[in-house]
Protein backbone atom coordinates (compact mmCIF):
# COMPACT_ATOMS: atom_id res chain seq x y z
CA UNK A 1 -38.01 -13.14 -32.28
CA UNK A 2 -37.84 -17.02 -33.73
CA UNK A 3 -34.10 -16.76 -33.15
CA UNK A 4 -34.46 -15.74 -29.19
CA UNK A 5 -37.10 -18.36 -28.67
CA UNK A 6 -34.74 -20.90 -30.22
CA UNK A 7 -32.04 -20.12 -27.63
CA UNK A 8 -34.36 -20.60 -24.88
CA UNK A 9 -35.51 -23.61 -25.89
CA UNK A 10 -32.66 -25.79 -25.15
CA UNK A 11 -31.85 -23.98 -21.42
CA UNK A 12 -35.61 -25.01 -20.95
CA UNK A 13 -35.14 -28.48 -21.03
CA UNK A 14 -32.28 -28.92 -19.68
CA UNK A 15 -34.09 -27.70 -16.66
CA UNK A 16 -37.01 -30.29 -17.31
CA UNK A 17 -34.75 -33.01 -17.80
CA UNK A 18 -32.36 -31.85 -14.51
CA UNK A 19 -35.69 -31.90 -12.61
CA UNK A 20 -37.37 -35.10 -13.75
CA UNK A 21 -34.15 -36.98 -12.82
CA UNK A 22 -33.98 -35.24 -9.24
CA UNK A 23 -35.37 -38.25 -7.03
CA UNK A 24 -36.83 -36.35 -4.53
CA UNK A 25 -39.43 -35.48 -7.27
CA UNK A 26 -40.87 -38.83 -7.88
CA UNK A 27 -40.94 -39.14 -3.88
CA UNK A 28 -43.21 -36.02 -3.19
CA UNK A 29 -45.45 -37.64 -6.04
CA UNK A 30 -45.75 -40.98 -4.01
CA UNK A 31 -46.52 -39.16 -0.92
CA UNK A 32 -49.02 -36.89 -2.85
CA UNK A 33 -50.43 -40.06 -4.52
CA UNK A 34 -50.66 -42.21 -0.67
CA UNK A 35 -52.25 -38.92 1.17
CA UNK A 36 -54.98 -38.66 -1.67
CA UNK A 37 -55.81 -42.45 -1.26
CA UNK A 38 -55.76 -42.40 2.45
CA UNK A 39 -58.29 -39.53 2.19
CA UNK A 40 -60.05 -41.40 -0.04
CA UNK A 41 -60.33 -44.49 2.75
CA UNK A 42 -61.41 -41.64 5.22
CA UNK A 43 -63.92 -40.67 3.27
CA UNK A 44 -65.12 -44.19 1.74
CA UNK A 45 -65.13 -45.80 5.68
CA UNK A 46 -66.03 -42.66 8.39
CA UNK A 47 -68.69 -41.39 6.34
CA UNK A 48 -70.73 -44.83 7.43
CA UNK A 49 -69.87 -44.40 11.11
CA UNK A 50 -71.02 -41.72 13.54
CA UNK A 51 -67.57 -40.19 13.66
CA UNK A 52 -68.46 -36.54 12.07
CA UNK A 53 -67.34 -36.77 8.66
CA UNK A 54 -70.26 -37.05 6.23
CA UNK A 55 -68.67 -36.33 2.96
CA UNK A 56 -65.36 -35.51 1.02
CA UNK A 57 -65.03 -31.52 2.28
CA UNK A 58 -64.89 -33.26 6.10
CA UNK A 59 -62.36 -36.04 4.61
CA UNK A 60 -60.04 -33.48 3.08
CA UNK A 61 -60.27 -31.07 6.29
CA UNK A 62 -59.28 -34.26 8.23
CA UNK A 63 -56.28 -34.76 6.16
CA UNK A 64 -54.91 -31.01 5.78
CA UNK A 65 -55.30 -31.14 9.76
CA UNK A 66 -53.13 -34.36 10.19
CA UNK A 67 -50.58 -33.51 8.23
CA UNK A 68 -50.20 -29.88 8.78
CA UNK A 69 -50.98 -29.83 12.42
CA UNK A 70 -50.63 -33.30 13.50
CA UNK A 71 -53.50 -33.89 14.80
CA UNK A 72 -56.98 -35.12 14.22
CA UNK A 73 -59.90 -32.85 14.31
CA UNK A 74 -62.60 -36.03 14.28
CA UNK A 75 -62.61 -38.92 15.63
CA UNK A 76 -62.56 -41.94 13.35
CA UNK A 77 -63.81 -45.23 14.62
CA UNK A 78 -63.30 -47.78 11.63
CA UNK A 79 -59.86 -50.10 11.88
CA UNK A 80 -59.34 -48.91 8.19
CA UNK A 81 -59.91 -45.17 8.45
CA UNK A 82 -57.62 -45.48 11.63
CA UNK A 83 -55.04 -47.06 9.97
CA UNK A 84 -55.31 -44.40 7.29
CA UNK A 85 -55.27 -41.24 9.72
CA UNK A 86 -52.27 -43.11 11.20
CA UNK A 87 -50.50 -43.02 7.91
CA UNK A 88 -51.28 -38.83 7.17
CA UNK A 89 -50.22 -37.87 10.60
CA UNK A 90 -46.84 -40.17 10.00
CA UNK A 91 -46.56 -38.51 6.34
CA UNK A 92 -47.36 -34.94 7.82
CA UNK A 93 -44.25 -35.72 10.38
CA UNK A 94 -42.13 -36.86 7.65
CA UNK A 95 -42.80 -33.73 5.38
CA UNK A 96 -42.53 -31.14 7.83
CA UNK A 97 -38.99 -32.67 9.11
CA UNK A 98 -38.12 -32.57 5.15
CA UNK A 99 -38.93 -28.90 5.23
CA UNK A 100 -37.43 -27.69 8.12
CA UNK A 101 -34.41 -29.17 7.25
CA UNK A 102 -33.94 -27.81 3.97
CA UNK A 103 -34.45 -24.53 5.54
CA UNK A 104 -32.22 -24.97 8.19
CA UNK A 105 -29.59 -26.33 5.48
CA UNK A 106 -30.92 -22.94 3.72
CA UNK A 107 -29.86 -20.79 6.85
CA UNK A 108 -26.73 -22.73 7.76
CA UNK A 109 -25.38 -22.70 4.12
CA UNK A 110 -26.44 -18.06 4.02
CA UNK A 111 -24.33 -18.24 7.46
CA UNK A 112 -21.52 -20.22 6.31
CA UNK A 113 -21.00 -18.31 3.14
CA UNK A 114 -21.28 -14.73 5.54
CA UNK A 115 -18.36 -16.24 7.43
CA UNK A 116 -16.31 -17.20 4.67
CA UNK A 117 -16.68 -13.98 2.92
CA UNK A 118 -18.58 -15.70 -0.11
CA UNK A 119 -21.75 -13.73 -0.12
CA UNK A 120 -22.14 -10.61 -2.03
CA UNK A 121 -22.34 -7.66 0.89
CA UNK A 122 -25.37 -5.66 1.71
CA UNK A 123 -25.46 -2.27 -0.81
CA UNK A 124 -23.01 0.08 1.25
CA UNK A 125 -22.19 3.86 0.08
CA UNK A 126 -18.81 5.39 0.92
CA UNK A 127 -17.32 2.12 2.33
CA UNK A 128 -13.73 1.82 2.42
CA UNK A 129 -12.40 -1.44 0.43
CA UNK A 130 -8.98 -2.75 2.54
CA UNK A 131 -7.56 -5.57 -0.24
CA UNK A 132 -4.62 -7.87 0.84
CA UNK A 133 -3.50 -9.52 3.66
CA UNK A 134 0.09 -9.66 5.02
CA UNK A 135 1.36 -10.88 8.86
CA UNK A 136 0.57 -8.29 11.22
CA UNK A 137 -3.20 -7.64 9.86
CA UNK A 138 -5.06 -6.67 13.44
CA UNK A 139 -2.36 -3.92 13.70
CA UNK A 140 -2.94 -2.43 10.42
CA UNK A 141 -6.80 -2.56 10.96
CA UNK A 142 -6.25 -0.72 14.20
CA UNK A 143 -3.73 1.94 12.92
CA UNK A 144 -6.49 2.66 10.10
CA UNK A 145 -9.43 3.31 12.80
CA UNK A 146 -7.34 5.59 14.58
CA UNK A 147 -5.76 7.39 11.83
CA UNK A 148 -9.18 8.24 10.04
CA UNK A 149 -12.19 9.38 12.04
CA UNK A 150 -14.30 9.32 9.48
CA UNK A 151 -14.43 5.63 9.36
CA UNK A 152 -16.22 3.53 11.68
CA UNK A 153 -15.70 -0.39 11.61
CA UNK A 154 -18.80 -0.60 9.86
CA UNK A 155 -17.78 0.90 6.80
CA UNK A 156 -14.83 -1.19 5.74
CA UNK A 157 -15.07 -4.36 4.11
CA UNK A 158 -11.97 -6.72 3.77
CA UNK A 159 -11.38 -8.36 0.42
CA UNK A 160 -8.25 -11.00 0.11
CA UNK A 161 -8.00 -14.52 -0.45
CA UNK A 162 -6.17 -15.40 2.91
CA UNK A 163 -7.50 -18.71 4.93
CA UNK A 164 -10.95 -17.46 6.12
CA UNK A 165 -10.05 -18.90 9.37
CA UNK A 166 -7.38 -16.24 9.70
CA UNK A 167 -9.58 -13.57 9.06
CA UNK A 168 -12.29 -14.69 10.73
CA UNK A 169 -10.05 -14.95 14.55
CA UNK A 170 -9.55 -11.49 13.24
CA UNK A 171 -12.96 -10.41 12.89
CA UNK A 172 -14.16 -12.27 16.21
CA UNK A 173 -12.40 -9.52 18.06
CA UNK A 174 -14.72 -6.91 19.40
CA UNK A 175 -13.11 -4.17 17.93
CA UNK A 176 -13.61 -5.52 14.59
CA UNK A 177 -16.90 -7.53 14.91
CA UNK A 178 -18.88 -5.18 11.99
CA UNK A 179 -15.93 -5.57 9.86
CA UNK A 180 -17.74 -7.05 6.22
CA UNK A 181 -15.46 -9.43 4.87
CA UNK A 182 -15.50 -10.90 1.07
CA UNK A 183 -13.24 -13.99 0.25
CA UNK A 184 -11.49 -14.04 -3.26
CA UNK A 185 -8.40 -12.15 -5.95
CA UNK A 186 -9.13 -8.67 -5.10
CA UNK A 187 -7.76 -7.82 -8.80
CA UNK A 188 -10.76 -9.86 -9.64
CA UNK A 189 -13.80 -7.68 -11.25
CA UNK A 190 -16.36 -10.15 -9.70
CA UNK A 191 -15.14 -10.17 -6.09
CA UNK A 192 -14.87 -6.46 -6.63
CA UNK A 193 -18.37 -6.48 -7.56
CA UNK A 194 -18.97 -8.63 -4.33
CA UNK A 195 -17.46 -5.89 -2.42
CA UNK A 196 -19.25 -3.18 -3.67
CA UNK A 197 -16.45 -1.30 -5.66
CA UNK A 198 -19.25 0.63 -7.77
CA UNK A 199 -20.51 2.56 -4.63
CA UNK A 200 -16.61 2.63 -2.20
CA UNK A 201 -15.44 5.79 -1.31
CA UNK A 202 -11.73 4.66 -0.71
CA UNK A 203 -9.55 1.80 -1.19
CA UNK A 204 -6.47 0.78 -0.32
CA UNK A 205 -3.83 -2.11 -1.86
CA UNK A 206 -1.63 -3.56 0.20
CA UNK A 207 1.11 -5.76 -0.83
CA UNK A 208 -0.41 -9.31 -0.41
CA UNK A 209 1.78 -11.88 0.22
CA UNK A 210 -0.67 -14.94 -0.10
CA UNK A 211 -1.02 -14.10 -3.80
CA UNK A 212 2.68 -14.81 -4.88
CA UNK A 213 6.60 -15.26 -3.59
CA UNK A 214 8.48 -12.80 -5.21
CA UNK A 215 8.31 -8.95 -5.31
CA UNK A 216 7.23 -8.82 -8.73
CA UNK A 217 4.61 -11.10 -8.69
CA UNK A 218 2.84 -9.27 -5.58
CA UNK A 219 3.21 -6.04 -7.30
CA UNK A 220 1.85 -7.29 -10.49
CA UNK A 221 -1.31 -8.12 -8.83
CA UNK A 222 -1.25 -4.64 -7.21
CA UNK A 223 -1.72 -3.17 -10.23
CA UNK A 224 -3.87 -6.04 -12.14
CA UNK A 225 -6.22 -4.63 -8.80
CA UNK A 226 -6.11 -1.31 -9.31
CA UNK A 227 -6.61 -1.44 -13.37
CA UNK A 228 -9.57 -3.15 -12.57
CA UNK A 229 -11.06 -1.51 -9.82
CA UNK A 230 -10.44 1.93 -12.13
CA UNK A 231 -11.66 0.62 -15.03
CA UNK A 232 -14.81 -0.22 -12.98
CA UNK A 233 -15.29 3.41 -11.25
CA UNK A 234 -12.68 5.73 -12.26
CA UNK A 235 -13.90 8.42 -9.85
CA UNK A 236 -13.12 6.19 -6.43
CA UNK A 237 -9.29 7.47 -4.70
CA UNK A 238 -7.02 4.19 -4.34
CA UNK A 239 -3.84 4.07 -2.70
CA UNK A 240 -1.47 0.95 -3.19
CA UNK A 241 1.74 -0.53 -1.76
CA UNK A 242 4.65 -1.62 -4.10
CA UNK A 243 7.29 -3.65 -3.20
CA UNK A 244 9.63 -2.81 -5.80
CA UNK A 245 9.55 1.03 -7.54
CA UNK A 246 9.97 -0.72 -10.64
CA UNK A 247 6.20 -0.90 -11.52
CA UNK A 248 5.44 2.85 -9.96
CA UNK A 249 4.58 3.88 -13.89
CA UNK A 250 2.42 1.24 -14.33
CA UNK A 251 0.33 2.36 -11.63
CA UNK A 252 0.74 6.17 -12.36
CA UNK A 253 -0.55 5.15 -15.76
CA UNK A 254 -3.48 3.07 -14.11
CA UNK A 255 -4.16 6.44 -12.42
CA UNK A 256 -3.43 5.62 -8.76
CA UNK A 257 -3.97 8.52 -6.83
CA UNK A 258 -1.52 7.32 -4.32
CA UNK A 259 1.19 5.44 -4.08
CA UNK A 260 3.30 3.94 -1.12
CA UNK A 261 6.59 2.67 -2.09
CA UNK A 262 7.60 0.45 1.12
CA UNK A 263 10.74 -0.52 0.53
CA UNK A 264 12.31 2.80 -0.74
CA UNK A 265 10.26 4.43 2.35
CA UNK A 266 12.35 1.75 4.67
CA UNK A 267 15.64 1.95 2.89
CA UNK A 268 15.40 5.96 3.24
CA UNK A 269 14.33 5.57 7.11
CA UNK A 270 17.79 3.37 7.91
CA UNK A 271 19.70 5.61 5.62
CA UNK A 272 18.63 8.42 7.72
CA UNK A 273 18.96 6.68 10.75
CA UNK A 274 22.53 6.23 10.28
CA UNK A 275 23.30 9.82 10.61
CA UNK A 276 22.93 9.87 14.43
CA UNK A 277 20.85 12.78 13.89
CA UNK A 278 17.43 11.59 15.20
CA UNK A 279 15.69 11.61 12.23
CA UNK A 280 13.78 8.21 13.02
CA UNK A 281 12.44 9.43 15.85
CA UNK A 282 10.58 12.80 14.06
CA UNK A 283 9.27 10.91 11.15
CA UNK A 284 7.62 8.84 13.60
CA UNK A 285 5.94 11.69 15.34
CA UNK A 286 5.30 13.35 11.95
CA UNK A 287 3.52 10.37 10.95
CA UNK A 288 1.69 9.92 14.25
CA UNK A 289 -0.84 7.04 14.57
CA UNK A 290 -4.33 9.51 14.72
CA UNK A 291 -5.57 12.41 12.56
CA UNK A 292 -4.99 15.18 14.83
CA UNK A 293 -1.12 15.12 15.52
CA UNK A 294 1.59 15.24 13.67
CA UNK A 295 1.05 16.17 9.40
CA UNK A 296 -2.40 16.72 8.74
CA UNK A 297 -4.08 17.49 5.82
CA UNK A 298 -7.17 19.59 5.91
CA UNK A 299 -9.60 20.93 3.62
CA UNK A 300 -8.25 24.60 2.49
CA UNK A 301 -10.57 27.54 4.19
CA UNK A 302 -13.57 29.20 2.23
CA UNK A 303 -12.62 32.41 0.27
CA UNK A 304 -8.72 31.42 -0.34
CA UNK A 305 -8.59 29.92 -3.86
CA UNK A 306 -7.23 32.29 -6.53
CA UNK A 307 -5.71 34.10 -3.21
CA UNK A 308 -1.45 34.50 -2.57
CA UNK A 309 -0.26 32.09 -0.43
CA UNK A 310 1.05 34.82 2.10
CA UNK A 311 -2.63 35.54 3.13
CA UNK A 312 -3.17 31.75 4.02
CA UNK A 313 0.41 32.15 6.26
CA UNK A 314 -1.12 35.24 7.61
CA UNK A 315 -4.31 33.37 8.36
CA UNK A 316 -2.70 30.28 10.20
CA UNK A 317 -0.78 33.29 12.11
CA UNK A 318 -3.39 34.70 13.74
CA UNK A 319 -5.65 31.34 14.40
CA UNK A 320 -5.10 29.89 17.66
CA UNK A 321 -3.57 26.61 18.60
CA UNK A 322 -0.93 24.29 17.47
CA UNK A 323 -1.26 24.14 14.06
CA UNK A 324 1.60 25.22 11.64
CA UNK A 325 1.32 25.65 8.00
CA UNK A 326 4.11 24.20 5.68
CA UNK A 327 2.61 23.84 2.39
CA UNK A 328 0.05 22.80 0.03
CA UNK A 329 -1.57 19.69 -1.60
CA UNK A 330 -2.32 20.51 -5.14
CA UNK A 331 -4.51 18.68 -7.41
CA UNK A 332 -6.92 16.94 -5.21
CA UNK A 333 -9.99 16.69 -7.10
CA UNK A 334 -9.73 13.20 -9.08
CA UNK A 335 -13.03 13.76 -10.68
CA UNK A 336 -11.19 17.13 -12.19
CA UNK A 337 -7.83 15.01 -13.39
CA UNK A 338 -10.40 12.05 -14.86
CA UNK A 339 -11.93 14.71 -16.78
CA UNK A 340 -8.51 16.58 -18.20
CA UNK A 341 -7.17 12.86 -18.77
CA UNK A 342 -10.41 11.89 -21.15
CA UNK A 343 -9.98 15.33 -23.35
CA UNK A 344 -6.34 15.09 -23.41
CA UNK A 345 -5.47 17.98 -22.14
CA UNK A 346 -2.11 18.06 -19.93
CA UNK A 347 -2.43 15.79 -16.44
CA UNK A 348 -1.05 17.17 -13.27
CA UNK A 349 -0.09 14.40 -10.41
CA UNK A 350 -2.52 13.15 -8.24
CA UNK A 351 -2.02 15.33 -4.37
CA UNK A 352 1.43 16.62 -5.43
CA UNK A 353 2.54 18.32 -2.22
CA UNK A 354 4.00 21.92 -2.45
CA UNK A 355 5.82 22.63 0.31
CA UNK A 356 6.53 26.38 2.21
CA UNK A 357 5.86 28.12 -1.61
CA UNK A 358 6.91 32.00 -2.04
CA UNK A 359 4.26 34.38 -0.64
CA UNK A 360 2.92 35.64 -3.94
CA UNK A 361 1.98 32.31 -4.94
CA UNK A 362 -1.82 31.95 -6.46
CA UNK A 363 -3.60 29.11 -4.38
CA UNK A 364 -5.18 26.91 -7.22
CA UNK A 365 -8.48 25.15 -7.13
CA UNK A 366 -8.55 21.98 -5.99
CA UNK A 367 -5.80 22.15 -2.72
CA UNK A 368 -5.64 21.42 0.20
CA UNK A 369 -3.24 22.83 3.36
CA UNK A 370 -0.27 20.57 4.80
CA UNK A 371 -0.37 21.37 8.63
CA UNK A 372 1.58 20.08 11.53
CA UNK A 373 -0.08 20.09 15.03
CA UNK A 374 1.25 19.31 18.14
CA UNK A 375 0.44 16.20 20.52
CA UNK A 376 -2.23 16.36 22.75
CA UNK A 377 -0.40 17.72 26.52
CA UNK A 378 2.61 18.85 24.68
């Protein structure tokens, strides 16, 4: 008990001492100290005239009403209780246009820090976390609203330590305007914090190229970020963007649930581009740019887990539309994995895709079905 007060102590004055050498202190005591002797003239020279005060209560109601409402609620008749009421409603002015500008520097400095993503954001639930920033930002942002209907621009909150002036012409577009944005290192636990990691449903890395010039330094960062943000809340689903596939274990050992390896993905894309063959063309549509063309995945139906994979087929058959199913998406459930990875049991990858298995094949828990669906008119 001794031993806690004793560490007070000293943080306690230093905050005496910081405020007895703040200036404005000693000049709030002079005005305190010239109101209570003008008062005191009030008092000492109206309560011998006929101008309504009669004793110290009528003084001191004559002073709070000068200074606080600038105005005076009797009418003094001496030279020196003029001269005093003349010096509260000038004091009155003076403190009120103190106050309002501190709290207009109060409001100005909350509005300044909102725009340069500085402030901590308002508890969200379920938000999705976008870290980095690269050239060609408003694109991504728009190809991530259309490709995920379950996220409104409300939900997602921007973390990356570009110019704030970049993001901000960003932000000032309509599209984006509820957009949350928090300035700092995303692979920093205290702008995580900012952003509200403990409570985000999603997030996703990309490679940032403010935060370092060569491929290995951006993808360093990547997964600095994601140790952190696991290490934080293992349970929320990240995907990040490497560079190089050199550092792919790292992040499979951070437990990324997904992984985007751009380069290889580009390299592959011109390799098969080269054939003549077309195959640019139906990646592209595979890919699409919403969530109902193109490969979807979807939640697997009620009543098919522990079930051959021929019954699903046979299900997909007989539905109508333009869905086709090609596969599955095995190991989903991250909370599931977390918990196999703590007892040391044998860990499966993170959404390993299974692709057109045999018929007799025993749907596991925790899949999901690959589909492809047609465009819209087709």
């Amino acid at each position: 008990m001794n031993k806690k007060k004793s560490n007070n102590q000293p943080h306690f004055w230093r905050r005496i001492k910081r405020t007895l050498n703040n200036p404005f202190l000693y000049i709030f005591i002079l005005i305190g100290i010239i109101i209570c002797a003008a008062t005191y003239v009030v008092y000492k020279t109206e309560t011998k005239t006929d101008s309504g005060i009669t004793g110290m209560f009528d003084a001191v109601w004559h002073t709070i009403v000068a200074v606080v409402a600038a105005y005076y609620d009797f009418y003094v008749k001496s030279v020196p209780g003029r001269f005093a009421s003349l010096l509260l409603l000038l004091l009155g002015m003076a403190v009120w246009a103190v106050i309002i500008g501190k709290i207009t520097s109060v409001i100005m400095n909350i509005q300044n820090k909102n725009n340069r993503g500085l402030k901590k954001i308002r508890p969200m639930k379920g938000h999705f976390l976008l870290c980095g920033w690269r050239s060609g930002f408003e694109k991504l942002l728009e190809n991530v609203l259309s490709s995920n209907s379950d996220i409104t621009p409300d939900m997602i909150v921007l973390v990356n330590s570009a110019p704030s002036e970049q993001v901000l012409s960003i932000l000032q577009d309509i599209r984006f305007k509820e957009i949350k944005y928090v300035s700092g290192d995303f692979s920093d636990a205290e702008t995580l914090h900012r952003a509200g990691i403990e409570n985000a449903g999603r997030v996703l890395v990309i490679a940032d190229f403010t935060g370092g010039t060569t491929a290995m330094e951006i993808d360093s960062r990547t997964v600095l970020a994601v140790l952190t943000m696991k290490s934080i809340k293992p349970q929320v689903y990240v995907a990040a963007e490497l560079l190089d596939e050199k550092l792919q274990e790292h992040l499979q050992m951070a437990r990324c649930n997904e992984i985007i390896l751009t380069q290889s993905y580009e390299h592959s894309l011109l390799a098969t581009a080269s054939s003549g063959m077309g195959y640019s063309n139906v990646i592209k549509t595979l890919i699409g740019d919403d969530d109902y063309s193109g490969i979807l995945i979807r939640t697997l139906p009620s009543g098919f887990v522990g079930k051959p994979y021929g019954d699903l087929e046979s299900y997909y058959d007989k539905k109508d539309g333009k869905m086709i199913l090609v596969g599955l998406l095995l190991n989903t459930d991250a909370n599931r994995l977390l918990k196999k990875d703590e007892s040391n049991q044998q860990l499966e990858k993170y959404n390993e895709p299974l692709l057109t298995p045999p018929s007799d094949f025993v749907i596991p828990k925790s899949s999901k079905v690959i589909l492809i669906a047609g465009n819209e008119g087709a």
